[in-house]
Protein backbone atom coordinates (compact mmCIF):
# COMPACT_ATOMS: atom_id res chain seq x y z
CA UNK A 1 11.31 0.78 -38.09
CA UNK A 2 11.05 -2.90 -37.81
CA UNK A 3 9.06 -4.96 -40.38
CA UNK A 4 7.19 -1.85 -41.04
CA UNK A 5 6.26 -1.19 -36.95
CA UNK A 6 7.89 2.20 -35.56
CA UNK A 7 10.23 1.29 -32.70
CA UNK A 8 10.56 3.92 -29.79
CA UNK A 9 13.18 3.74 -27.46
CA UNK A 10 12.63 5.28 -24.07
CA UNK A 11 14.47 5.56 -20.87
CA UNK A 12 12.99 2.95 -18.16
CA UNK A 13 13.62 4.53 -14.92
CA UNK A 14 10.55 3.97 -12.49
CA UNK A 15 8.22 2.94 -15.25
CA UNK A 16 7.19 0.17 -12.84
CA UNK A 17 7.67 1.63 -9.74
CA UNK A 18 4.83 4.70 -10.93
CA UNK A 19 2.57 2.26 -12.98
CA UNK A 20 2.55 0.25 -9.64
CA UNK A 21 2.02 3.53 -7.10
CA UNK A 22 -0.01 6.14 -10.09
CA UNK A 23 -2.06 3.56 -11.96
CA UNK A 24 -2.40 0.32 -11.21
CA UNK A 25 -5.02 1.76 -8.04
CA UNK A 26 -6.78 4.06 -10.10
CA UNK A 27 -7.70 1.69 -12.73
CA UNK A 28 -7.54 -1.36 -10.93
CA UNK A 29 -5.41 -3.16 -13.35
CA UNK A 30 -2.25 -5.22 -12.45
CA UNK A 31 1.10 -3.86 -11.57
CA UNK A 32 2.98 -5.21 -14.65
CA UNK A 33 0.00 -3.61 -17.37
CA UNK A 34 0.44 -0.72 -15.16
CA UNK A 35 3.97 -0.22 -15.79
CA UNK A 36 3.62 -0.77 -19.46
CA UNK A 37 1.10 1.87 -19.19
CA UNK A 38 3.60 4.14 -18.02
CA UNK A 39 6.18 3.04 -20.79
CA UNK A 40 3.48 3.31 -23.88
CA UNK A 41 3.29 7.02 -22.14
CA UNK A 42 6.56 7.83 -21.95
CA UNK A 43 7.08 6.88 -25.99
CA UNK A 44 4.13 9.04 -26.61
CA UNK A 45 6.01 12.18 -24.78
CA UNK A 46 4.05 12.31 -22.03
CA UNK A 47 5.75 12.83 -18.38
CA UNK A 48 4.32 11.58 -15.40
CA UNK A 49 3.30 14.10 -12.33
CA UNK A 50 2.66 13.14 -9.03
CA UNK A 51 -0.68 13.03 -7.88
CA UNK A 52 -1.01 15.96 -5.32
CA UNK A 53 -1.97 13.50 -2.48
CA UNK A 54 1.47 11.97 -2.88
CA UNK A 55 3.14 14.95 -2.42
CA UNK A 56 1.14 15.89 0.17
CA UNK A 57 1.97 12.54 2.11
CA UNK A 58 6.27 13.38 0.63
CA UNK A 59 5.95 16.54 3.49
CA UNK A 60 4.00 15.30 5.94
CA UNK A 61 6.84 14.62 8.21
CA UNK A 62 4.07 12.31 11.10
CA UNK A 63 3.30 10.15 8.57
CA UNK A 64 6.91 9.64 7.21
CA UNK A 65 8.00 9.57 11.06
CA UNK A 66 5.42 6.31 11.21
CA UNK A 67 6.58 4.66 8.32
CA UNK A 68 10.26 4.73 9.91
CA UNK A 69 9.28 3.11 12.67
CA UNK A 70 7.19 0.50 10.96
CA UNK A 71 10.71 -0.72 9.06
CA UNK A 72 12.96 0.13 12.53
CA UNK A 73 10.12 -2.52 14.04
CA UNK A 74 10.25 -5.11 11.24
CA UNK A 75 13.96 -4.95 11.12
CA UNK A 76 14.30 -5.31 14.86
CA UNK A 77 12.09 -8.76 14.15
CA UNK A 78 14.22 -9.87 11.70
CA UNK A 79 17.11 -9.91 13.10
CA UNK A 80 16.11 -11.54 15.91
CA UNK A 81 14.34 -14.17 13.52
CA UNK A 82 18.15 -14.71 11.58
CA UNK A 83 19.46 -15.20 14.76
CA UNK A 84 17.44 -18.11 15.57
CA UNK A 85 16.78 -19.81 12.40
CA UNK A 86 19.07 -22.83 11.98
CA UNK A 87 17.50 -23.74 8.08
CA UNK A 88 20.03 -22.59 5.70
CA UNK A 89 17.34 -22.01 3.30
CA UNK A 90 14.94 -19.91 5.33
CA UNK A 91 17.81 -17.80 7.03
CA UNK A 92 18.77 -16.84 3.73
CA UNK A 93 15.40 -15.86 2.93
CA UNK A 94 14.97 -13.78 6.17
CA UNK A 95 18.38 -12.40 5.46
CA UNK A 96 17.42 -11.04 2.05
CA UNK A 97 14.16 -9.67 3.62
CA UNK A 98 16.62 -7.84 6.10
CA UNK A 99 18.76 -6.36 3.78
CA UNK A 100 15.48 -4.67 1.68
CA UNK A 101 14.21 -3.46 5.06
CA UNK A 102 17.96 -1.89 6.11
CA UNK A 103 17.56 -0.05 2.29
CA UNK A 104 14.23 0.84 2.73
CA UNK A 105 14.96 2.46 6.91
CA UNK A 106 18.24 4.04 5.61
CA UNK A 107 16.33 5.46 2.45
CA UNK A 108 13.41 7.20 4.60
CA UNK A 109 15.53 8.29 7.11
CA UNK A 110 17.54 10.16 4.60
CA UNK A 111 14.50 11.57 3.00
CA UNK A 112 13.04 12.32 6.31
CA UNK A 113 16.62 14.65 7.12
CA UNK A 114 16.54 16.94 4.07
CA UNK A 115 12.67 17.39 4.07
CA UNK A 116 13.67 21.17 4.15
CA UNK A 117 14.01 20.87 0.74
CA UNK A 118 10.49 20.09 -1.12
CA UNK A 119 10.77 17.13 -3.06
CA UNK A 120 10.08 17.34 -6.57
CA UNK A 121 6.63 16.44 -7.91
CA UNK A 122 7.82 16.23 -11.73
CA UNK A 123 9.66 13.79 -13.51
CA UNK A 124 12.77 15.55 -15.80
CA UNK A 125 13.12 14.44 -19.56
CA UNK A 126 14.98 11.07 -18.46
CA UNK A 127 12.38 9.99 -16.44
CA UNK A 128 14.09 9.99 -12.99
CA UNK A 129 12.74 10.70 -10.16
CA UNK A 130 14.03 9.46 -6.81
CA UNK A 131 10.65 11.08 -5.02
CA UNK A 132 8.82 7.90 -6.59
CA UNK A 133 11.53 5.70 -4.57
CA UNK A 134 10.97 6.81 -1.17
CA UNK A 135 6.79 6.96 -2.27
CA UNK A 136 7.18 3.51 -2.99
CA UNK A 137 8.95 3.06 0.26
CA UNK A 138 6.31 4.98 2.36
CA UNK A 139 3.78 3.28 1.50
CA UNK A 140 4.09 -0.67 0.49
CA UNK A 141 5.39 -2.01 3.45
CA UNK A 142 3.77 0.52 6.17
CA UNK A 143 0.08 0.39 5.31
CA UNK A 144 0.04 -3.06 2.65
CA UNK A 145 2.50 -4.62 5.33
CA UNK A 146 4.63 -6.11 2.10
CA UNK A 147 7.25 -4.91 0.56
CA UNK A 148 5.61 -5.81 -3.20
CA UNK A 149 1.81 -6.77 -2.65
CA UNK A 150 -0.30 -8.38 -5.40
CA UNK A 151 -2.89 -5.94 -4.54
CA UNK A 152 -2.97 -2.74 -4.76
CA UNK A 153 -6.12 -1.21 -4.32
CA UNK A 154 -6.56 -0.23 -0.71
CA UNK A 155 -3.78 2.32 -1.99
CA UNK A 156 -6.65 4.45 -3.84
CA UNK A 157 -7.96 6.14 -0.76
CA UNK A 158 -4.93 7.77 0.01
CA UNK A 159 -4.00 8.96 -3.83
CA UNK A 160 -7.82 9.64 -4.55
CA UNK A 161 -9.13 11.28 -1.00
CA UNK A 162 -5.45 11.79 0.97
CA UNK A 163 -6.68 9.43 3.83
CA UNK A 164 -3.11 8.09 4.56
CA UNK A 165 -3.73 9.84 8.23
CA UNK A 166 -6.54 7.76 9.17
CA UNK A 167 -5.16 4.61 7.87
CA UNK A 168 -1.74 5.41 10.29
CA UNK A 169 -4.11 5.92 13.25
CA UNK A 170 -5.89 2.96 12.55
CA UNK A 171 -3.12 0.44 12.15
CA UNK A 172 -0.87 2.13 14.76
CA UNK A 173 -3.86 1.66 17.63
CA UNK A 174 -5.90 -1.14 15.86
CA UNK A 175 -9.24 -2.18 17.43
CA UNK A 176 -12.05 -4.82 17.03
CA UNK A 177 -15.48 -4.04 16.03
CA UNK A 178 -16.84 -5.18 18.82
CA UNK A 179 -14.14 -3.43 21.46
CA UNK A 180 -15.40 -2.58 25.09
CA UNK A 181 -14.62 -1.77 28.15
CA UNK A 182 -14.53 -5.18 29.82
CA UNK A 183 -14.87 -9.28 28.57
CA UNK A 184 -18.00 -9.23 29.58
CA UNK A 185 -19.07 -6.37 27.82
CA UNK A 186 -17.58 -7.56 24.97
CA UNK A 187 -18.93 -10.84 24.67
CA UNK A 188 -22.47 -9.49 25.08
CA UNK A 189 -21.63 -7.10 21.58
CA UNK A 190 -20.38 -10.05 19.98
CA UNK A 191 -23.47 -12.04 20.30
CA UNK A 192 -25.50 -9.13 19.73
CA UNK A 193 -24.22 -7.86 16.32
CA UNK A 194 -23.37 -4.46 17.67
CA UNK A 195 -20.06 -3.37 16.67
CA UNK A 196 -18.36 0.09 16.05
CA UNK A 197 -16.74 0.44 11.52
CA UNK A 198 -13.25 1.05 12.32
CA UNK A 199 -12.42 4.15 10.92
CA UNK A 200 -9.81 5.10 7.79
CA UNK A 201 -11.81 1.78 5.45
CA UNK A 202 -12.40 2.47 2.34
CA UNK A 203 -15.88 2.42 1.85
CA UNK A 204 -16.97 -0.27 -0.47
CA UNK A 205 -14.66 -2.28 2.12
CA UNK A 206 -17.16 -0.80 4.89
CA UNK A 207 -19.76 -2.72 2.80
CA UNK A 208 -18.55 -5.68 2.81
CA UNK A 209 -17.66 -5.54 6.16
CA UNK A 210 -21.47 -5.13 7.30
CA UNK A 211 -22.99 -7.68 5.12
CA UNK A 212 -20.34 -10.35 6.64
CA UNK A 213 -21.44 -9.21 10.16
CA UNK A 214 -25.23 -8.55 9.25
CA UNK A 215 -27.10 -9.78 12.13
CA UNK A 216 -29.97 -11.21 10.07
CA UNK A 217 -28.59 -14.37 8.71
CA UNK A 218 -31.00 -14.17 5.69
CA UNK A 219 -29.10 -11.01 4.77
CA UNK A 220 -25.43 -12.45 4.88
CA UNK A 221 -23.23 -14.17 2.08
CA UNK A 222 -24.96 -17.83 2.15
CA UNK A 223 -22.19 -19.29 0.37
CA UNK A 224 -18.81 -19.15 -0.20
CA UNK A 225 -19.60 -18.66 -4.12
CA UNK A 226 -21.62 -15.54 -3.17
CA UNK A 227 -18.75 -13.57 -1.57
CA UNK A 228 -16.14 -14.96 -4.06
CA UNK A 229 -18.77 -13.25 -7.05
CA UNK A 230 -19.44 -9.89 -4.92
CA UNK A 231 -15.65 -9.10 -4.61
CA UNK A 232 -14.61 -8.72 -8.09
CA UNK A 233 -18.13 -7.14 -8.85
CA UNK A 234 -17.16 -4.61 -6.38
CA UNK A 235 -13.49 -4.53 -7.77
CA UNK A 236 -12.35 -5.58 -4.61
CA UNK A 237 -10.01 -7.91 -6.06
């Protein structure tokens, strides 16, 4: 007790890292609330499972295969970027970057070699759980292209519906709305408003997307204002 409050202390392992992944989608609430979430949990004796989409994505070896070669691409970048930057300051920057992408590669790669053995979907009584790790791994960087994003909500498709397949396909071939076969072609859809919803978007994204391109002006965001008040309506932001 101190000054008459009860004073729990708890074992912090991945608090953040599964407030971040587990809750801050599903409620749309910041990552830092998120992992307090998780702590005022853990005091209270409750344990944290994986959502089954999660460990559905932990053995799908494709996806995990994709997610390699996102960080073997970025790291391939980078080093070619430290090579050529002459700005103490900025080299040192893309270094650091470099070394989080080597930890991340090595990490799935490693995961990715003992996949015979399921990974665990439970947390023990400590709270550790390395399977939250390479989730957090998986996931950030290959479909949020950052390594800690502000946002995390275009993560709730794939812990809500599983749709991490769709959103691979999408950002490993990625096309414009308006795609054809020739310029021509193209340019004709483009003035026409007649474009093709790229698949794997969450929905209320899908939304958005076809007011912005609404061919009758009358029916698209007039101002600035507009869309900045529709987004958090929609909890988009």
């Amino acid at each position: 007790m101190l000054k008459g409050v009860e004073v729990i202390e708890i074992n912090p392992p991945y608090t953040s890292v599964i407030g971040m992944l587990k809750y801050a989608p599903q409620l749309s609430i910041d990552k830092h609330i998120a992992g307090a979430y998780v702590i005022g949990r853990r005091a209270l004796g409750f344990k944290e499972d994986m959502p089954e989409n999660y460990e559905k994505l932990l053995k799908d070896r494709t996806y995990l295969e994709f997610a390699l070669k996102r960080y073997e691409e970025r790291e391939k970048e980078l080093t070619e970027l430290v090579e050529k930057e002459t700005n103490e300051y900025k080299r040192n920057a893309l270094e650091s970057e470099l070394r989080s992408v080597e930890n991340a590669r090595k990490l799935l790669t490693n995961f990715i070699q003992s996949l015979q053995s399921e990974p665990s979907g439970c947390e023990g009584a400590n709270g550790r759980n390395p399977a939250w790790q390479v989730l957090k791994v998986a996931l950030l960087f290959p479909i949020l292209g950052k390594v800690l994003p502000r946002d995390l909500s275009p993560l709730k498709p794939v812990l809500v519906e599983g749709v991490w397949d769709r959103m691979r396909d999408f950002l490993e071939q990625p096309q414009s709305p308006f795609d054809a076969e020739d310029e021509q072609e193209k340019l004709r859809r483009n003035k026409l408003v007649i474009y093709n919803m790229p698949e794997g978007i969450f929905p209320k994204v899908q939304t958005l997307l076809g007011l912005m391109l609404e061919k009758d002006h009358e029916k698209r965001f007039k101002t600035a204002k507009e869309l900045i008040n529709y987004m958090p309506a929609q909890r988009l932001l």
